[in-house]
C-alpha atoms as a PDB file:
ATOM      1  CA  UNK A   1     -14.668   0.173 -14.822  1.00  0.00           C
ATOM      2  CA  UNK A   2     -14.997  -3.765 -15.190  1.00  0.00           C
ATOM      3  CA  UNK A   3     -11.734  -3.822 -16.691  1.00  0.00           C
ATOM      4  CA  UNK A   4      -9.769  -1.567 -14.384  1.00  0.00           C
ATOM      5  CA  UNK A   5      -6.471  -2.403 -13.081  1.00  0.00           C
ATOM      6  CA  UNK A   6      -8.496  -3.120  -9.603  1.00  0.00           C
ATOM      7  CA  UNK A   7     -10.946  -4.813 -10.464  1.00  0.00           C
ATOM      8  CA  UNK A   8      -8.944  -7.548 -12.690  1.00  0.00           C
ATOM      9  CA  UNK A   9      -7.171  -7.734  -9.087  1.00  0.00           C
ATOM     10  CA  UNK A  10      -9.694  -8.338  -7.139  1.00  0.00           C
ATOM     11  CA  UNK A  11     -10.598 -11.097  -9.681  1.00  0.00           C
ATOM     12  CA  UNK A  12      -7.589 -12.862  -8.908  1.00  0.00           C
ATOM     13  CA  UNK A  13      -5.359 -11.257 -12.456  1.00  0.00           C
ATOM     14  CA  UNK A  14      -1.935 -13.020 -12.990  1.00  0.00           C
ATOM     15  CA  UNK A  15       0.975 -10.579 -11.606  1.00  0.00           C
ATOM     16  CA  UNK A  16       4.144 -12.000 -12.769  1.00  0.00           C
ATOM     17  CA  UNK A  17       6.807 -12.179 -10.258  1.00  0.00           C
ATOM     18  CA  UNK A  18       5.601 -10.237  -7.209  1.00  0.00           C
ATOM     19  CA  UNK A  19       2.534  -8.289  -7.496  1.00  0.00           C
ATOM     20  CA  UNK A  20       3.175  -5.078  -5.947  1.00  0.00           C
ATOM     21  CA  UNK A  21      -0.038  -3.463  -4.253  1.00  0.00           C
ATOM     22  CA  UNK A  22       0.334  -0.226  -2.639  1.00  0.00           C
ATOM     23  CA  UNK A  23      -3.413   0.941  -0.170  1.00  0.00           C
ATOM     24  CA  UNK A  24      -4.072   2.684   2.414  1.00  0.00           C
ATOM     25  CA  UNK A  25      -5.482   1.263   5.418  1.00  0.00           C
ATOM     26  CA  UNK A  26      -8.691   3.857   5.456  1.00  0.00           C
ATOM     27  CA  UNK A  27      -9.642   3.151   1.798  1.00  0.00           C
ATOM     28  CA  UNK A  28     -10.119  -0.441   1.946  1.00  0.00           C
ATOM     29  CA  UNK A  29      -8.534  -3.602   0.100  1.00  0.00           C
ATOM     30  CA  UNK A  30      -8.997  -6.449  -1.922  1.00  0.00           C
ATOM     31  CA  UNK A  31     -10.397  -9.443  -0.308  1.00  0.00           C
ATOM     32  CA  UNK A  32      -7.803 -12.513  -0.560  1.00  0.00           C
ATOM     33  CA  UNK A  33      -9.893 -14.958   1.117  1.00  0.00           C
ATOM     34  CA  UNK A  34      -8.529 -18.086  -0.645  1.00  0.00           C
ATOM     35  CA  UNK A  35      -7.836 -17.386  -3.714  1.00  0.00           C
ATOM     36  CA  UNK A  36      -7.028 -19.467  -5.964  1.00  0.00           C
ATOM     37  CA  UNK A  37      -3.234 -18.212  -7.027  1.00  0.00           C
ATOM     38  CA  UNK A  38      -1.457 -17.867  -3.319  1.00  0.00           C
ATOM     39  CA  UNK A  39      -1.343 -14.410  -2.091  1.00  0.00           C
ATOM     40  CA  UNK A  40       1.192 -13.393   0.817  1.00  0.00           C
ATOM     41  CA  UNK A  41      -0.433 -10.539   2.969  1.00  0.00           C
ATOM     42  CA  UNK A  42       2.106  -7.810   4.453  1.00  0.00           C
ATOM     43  CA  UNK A  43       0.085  -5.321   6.982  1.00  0.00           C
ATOM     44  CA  UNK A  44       2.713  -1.844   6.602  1.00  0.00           C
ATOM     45  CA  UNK A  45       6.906  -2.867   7.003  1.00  0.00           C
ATOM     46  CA  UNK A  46       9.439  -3.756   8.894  1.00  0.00           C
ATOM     47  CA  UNK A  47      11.853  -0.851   8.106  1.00  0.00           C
ATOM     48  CA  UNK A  48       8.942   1.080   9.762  1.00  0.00           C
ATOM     49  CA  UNK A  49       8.741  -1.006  12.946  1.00  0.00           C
ATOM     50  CA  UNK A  50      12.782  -0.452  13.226  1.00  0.00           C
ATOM     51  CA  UNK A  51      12.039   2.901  13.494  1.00  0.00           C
ATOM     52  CA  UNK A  52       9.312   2.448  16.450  1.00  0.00           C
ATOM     53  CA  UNK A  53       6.667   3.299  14.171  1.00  0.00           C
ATOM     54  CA  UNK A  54       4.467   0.517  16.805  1.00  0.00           C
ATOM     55  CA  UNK A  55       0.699   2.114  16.283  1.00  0.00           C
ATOM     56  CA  UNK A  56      -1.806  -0.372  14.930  1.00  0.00           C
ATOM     57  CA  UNK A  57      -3.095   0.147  11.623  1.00  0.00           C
ATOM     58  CA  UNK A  58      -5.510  -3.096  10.878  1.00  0.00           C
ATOM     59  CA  UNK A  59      -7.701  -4.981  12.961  1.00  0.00           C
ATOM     60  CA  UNK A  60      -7.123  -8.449  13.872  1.00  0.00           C
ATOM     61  CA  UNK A  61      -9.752  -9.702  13.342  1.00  0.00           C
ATOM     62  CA  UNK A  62      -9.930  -8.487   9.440  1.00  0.00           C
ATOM     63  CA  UNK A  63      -6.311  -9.705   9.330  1.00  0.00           C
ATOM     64  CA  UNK A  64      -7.723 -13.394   9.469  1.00  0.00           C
ATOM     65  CA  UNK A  65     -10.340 -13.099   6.423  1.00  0.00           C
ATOM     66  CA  UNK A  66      -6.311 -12.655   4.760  1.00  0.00           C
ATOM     67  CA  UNK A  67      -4.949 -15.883   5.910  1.00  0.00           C
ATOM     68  CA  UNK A  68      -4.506 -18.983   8.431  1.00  0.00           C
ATOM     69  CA  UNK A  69      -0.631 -18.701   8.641  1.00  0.00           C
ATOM     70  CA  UNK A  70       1.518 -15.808   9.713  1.00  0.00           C
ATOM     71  CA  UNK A  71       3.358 -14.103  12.316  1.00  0.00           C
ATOM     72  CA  UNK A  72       3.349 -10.378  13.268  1.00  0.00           C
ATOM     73  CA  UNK A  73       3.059  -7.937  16.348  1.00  0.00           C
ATOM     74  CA  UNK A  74       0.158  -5.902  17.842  1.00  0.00           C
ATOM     75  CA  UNK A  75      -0.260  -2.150  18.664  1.00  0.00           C
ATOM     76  CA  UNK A  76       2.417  -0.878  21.034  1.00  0.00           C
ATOM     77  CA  UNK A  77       4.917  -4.042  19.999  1.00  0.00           C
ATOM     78  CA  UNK A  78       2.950  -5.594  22.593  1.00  0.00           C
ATOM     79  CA  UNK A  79       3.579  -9.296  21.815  1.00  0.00           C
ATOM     80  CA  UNK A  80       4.306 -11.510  19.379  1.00  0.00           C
ATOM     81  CA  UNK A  81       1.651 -13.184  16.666  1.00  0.00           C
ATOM     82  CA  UNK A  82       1.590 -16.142  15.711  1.00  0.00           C
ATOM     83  CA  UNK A  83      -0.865 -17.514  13.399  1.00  0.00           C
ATOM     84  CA  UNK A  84      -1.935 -21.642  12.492  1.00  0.00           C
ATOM     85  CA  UNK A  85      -4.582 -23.239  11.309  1.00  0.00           C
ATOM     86  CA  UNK A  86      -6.451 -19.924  11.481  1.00  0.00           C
ATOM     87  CA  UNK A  87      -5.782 -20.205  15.490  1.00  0.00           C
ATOM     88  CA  UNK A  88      -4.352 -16.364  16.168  1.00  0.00           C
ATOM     89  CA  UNK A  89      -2.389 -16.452  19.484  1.00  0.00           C
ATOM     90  CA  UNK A  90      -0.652 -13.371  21.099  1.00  0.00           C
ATOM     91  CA  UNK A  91       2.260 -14.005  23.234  1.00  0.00           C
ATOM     92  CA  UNK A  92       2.829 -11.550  25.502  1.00  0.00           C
ATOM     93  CA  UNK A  93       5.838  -9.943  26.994  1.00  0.00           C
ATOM     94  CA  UNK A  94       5.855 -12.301  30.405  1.00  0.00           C
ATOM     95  CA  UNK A  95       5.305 -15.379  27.522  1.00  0.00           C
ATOM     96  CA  UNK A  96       1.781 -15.852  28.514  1.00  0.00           C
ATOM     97  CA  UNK A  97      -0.521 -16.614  25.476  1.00  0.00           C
ATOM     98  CA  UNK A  98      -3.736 -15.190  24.789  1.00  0.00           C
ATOM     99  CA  UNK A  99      -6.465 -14.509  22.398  1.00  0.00           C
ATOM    100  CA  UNK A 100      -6.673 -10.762  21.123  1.00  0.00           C
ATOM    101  CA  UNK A 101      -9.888  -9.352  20.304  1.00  0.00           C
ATOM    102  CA  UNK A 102     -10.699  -8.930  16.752  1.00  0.00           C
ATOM    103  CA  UNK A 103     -10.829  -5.233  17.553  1.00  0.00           C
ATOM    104  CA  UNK A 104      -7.103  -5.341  18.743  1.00  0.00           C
ATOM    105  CA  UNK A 105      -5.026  -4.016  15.459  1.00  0.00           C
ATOM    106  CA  UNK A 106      -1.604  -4.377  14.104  1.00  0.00           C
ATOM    107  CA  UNK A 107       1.542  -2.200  13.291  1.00  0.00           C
ATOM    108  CA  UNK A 108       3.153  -5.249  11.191  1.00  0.00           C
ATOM    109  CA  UNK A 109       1.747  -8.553  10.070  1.00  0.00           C
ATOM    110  CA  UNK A 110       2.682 -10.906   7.527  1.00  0.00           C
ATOM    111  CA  UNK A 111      -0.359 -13.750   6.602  1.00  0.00           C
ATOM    112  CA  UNK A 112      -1.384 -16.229   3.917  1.00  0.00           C
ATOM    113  CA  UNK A 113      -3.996 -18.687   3.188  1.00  0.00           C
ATOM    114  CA  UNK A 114      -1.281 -21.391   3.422  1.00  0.00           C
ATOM    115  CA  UNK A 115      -1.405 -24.706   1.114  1.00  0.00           C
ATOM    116  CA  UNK A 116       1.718 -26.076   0.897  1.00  0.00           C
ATOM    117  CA  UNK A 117       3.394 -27.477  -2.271  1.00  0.00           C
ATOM    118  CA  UNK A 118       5.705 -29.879  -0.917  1.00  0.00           C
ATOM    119  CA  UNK A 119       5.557 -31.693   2.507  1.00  0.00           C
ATOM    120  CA  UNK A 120       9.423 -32.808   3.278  1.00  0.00           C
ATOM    121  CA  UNK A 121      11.186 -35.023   6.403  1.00  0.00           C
ATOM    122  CA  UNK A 122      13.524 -32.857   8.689  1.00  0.00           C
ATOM    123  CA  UNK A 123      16.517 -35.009   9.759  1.00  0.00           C
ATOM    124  CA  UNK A 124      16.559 -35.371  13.475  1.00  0.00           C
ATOM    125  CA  UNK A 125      18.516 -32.663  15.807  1.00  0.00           C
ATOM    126  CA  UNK A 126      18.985 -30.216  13.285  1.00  0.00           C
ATOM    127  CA  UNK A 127      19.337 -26.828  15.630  1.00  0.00           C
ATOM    128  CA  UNK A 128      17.511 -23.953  13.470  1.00  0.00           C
ATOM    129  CA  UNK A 129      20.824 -22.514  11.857  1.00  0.00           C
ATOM    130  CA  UNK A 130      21.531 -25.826   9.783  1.00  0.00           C
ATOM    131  CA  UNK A 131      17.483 -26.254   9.540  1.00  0.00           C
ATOM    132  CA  UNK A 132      17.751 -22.706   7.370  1.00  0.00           C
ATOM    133  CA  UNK A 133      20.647 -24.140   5.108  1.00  0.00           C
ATOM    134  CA  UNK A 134      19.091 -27.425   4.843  1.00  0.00           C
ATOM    135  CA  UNK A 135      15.763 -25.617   3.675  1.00  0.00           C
ATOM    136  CA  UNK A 136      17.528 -23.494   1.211  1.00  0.00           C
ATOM    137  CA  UNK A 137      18.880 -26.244  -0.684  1.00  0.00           C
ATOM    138  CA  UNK A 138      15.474 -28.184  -0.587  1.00  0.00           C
ATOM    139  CA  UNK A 139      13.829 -24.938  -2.025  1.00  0.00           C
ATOM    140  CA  UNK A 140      15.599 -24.378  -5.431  1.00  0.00           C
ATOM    141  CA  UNK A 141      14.444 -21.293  -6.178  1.00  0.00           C
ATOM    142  CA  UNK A 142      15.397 -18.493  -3.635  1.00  0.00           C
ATOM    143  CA  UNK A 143      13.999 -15.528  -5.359  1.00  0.00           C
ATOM    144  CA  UNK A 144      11.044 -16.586  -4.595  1.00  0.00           C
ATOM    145  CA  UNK A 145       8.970 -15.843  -1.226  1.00  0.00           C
ATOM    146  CA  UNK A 146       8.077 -18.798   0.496  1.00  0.00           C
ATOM    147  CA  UNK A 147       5.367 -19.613   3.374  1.00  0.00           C
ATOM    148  CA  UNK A 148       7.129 -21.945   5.842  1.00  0.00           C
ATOM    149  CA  UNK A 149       5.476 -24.571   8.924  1.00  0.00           C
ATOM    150  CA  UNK A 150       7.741 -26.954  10.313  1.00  0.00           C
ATOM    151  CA  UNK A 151       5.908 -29.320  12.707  1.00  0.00           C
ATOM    152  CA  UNK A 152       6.439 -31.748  15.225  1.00  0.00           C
ATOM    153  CA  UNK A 153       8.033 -32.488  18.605  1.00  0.00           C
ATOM    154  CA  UNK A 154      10.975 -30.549  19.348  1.00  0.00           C
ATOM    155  CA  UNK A 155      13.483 -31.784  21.629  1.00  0.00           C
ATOM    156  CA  UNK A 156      14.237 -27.766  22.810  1.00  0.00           C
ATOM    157  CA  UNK A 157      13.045 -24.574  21.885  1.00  0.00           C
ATOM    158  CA  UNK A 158      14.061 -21.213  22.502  1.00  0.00           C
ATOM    159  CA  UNK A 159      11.887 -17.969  21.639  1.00  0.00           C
ATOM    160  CA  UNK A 160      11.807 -14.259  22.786  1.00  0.00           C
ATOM    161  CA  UNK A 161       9.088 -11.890  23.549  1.00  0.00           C
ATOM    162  CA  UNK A 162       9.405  -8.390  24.089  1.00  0.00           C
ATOM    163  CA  UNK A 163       6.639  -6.150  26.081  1.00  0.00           C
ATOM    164  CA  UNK A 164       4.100  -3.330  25.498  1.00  0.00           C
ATOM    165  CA  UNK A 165       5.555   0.150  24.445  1.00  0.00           C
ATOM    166  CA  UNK A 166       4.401   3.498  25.439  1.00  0.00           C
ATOM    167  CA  UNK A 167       4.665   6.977  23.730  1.00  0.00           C
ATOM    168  CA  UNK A 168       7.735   8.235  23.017  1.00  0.00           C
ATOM    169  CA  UNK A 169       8.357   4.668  21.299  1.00  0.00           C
ATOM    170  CA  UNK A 170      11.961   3.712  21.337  1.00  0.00           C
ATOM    171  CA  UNK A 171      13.514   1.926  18.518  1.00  0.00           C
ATOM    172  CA  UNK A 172      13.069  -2.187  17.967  1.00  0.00           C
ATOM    173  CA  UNK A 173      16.894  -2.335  19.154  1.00  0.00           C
ATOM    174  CA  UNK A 174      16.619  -0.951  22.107  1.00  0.00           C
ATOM    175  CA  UNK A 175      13.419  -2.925  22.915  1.00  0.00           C
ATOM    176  CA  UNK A 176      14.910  -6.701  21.873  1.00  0.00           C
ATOM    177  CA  UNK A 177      17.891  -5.415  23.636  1.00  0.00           C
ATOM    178  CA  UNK A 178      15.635  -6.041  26.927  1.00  0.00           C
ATOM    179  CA  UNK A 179      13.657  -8.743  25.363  1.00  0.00           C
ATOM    180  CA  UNK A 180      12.251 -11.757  27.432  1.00  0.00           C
ATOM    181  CA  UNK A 181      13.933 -15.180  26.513  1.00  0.00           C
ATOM    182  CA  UNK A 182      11.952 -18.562  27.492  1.00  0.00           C
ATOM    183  CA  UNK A 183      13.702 -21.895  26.912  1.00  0.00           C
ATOM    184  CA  UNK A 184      10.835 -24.282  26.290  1.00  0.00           C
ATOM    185  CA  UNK A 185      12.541 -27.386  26.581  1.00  0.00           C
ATOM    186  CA  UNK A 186      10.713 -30.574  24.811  1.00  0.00           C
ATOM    187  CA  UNK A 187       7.656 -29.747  23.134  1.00  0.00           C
ATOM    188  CA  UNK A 188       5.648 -30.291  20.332  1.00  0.00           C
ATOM    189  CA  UNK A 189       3.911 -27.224  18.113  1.00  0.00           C
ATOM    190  CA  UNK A 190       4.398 -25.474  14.909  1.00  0.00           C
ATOM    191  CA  UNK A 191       7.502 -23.256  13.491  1.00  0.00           C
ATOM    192  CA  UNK A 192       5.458 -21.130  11.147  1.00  0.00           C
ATOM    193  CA  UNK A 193       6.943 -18.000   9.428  1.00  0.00           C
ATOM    194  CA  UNK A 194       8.462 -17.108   6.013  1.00  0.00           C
ATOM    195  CA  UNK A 195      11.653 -17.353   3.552  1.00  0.00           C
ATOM    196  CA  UNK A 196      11.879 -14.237   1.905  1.00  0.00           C
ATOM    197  CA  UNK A 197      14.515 -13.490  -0.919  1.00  0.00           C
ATOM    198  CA  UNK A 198      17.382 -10.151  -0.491  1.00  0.00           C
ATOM    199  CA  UNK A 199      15.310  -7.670  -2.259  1.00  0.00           C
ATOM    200  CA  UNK A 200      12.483  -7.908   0.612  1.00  0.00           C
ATOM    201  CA  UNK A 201      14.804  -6.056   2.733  1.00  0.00           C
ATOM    202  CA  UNK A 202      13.002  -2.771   4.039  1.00  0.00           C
ATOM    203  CA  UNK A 203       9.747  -3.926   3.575  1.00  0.00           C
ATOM    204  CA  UNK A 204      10.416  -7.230   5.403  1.00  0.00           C
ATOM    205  CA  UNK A 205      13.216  -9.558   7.308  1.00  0.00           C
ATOM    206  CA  UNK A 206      14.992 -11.298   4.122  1.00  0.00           C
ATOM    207  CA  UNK A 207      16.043 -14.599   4.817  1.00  0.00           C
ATOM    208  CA  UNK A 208      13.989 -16.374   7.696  1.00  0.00           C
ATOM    209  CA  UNK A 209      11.256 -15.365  10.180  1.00  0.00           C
ATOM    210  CA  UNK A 210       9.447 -17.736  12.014  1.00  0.00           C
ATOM    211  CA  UNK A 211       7.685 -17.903  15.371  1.00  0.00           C
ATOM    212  CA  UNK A 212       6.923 -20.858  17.338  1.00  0.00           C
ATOM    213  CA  UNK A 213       3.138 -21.689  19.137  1.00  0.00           C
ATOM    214  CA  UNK A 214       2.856 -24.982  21.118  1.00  0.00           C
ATOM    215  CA  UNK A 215       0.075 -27.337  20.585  1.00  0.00           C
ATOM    216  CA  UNK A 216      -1.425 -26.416  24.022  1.00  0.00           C
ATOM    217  CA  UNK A 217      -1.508 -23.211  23.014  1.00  0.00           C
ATOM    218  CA  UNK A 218       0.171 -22.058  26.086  1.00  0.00           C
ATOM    219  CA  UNK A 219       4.299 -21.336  24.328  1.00  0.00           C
ATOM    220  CA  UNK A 220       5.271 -19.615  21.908  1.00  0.00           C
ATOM    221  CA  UNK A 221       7.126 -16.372  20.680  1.00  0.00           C
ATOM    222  CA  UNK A 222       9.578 -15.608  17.829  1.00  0.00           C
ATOM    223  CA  UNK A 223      12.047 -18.275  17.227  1.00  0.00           C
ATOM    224  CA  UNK A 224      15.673 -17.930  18.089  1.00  0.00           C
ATOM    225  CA  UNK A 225      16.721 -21.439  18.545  1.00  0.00           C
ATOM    226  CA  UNK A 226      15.705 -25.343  17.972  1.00  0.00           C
ATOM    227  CA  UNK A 227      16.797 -28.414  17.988  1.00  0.00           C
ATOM    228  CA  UNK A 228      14.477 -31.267  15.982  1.00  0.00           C
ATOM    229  CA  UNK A 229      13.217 -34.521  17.213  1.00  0.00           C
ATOM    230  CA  UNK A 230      12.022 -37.655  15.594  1.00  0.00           C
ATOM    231  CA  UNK A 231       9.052 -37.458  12.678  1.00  0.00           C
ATOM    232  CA  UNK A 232       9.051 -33.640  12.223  1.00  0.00           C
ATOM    233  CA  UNK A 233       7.841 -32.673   8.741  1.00  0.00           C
ATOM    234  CA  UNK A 234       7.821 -28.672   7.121  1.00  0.00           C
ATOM    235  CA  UNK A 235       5.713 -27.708   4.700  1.00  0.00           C
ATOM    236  CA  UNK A 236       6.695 -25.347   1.917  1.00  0.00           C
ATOM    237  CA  UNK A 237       4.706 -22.802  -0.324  1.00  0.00           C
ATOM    238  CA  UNK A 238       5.885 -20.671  -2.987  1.00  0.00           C
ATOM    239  CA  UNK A 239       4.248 -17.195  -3.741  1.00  0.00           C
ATOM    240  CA  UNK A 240       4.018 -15.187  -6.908  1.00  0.00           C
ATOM    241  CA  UNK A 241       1.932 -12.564  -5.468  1.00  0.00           C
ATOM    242  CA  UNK A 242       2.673  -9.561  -2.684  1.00  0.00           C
ATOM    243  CA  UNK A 243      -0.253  -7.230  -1.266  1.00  0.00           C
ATOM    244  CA  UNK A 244       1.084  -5.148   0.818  1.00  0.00           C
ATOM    245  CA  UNK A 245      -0.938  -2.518   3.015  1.00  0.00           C
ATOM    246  CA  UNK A 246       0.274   0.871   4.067  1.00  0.00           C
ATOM    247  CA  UNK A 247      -0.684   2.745   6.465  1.00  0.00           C
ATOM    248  CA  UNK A 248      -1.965   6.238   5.824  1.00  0.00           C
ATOM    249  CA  UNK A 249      -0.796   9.098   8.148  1.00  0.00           C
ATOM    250  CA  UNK A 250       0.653   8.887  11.664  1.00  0.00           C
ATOM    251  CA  UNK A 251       4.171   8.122  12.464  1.00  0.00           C
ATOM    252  CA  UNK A 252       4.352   5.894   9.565  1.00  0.00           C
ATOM    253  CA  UNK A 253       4.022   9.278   7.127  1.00  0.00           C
ATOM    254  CA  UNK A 254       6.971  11.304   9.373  1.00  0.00           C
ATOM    255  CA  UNK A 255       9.345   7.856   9.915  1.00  0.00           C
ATOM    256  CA  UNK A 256      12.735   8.336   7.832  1.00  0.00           C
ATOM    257  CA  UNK A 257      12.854   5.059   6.266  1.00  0.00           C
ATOM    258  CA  UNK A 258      15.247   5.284   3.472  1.00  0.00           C
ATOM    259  CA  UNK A 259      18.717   4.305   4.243  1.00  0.00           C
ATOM    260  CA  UNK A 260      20.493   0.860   4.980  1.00  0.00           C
ATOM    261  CA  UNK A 261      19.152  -0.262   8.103  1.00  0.00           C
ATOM    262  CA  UNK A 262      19.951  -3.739   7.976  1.00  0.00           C
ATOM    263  CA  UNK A 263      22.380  -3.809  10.568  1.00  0.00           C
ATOM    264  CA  UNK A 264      20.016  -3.312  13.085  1.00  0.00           C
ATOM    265  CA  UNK A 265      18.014  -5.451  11.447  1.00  0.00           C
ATOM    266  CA  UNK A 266      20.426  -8.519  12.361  1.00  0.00           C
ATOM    267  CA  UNK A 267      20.783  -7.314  15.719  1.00  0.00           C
ATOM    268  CA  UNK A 268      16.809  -6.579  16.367  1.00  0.00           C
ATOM    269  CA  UNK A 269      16.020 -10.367  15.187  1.00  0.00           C
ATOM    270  CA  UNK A 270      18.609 -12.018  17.234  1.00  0.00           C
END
């Protein structure tokens, strides 16, 4: 029907708010490519990945007709993503960075087609904790979702990566609590990640998320510390719009995700 509820979606309809889109991975979704109103792309949750539910559900490589910004993980938590400029990186347990196929898929992913509304200086050697409450109040409107790249050189950087899992998959906490560290020292690259408001929780990390991927290409993982240098800039977009992908079947369909689980949340993402 031409004026389904589907079809006026795929047209690019105004949601109000969030647009809430619930498919499964086997039936197919709308196609985002740059649209005009910004859409932020969620591949499954992260209450799910807290429970080890780690299986891939969407290809990589259809993950980037969604987006040239995000962060995510890969089958088997192997890695970290980190996506800019359309550039997808993978950076693996040991902190090497690679390439992953386009037929390598992902448990969790998070992407947009990212064009920023506001372009702001950072004040110099701002360590990531005051960066976040600096950012809030630059913001406005927290109950909004926001698309975040902060860019420039970096006088120190710290980011973890955590390894490949194998069946039976433990939980994310007692994975990060054996998670590589790598203190990158001066460097220049992109923070790129999100801002997401309290009532994300479950489906993703509310507050910040951001990962970090060096110009070279050759550092990276998710961010746990940083410390600004001279002329960095970050970039801001506001969404209105949520798709969000589920998978169908698997562990995903037997994982007991109700419940608080933000507690291990905070200790999974420090």
């Amino acid at each position: 029907m031409k004026n389904s509820f589907w079809a006026r979606l795929q047209r690019g309809a105004a949601i109000v708010l969030v647009g809430l889109v619930l498919g499964g991975v086997a039936g197919g979704c709308a196609n985002f490519a740059a649209p005009a109103t910004p859409v932020l792309y969620q591949v499954s949750t992260l209450q799910a990945i807290i429970e080890g539910v780690y299986d891939g559900v969407k290809p990589v490589g259809e993950l980037r007709s969604h987006g040239d910004l995000g962060i995510g993980t890969f089958n088997g938590l192997d890695g970290e993503m980190v996506m800019v400029d359309g550039f997808l990186a993978q950076v693996k347990g040991d902190g090497t960075v690679v390439v992953p196929a386009d037929a390598v898929t992902t448990p969790l992913a998070c992407v947009t087609w990212f064009v920023p509304d506001r372009r702001i200086a950072v004040p110099t050697g701002m360590r990531l904790a005051d960066l976040t409450v600096w950012l809030d109040g630059e913001l406005g409107n927290l109950n909004l979702p926001y698309a975040v790249r902060v860019r420039g050189d970096f006088r120190r950087v710290k980011t973890r990566s955590v390894p490949a899992q194998k069946k039976p998959y433990p939980r994310l906490t007692d994975v990060t609590a054996t998670q590589a560290v790598f203190e990158l020292g001066a460097t220049c690259g992109d923070v790129v990640g999100f801002r997401l408001p309290g009532y994300f929780a479950g489906i993703n990390l509310p507050g910040y998320h951001l990962h970090y991927l060096n110009d070279a290409h050759t550092q990276g993982g998710h961010l746990l510390d940083i410390e600004t240098g001279a002329g960095v800039v970050v970039e801001i977009q506001a969404f209105h719009r949520l798709f969000l992908l589920l998978p169908e079947g698997g562990d995903f369909a037997a994982a007991e995700l109700s419940g608080d689980k933000s507690a291990e949340l905070r200790k999974a993402e420090q």
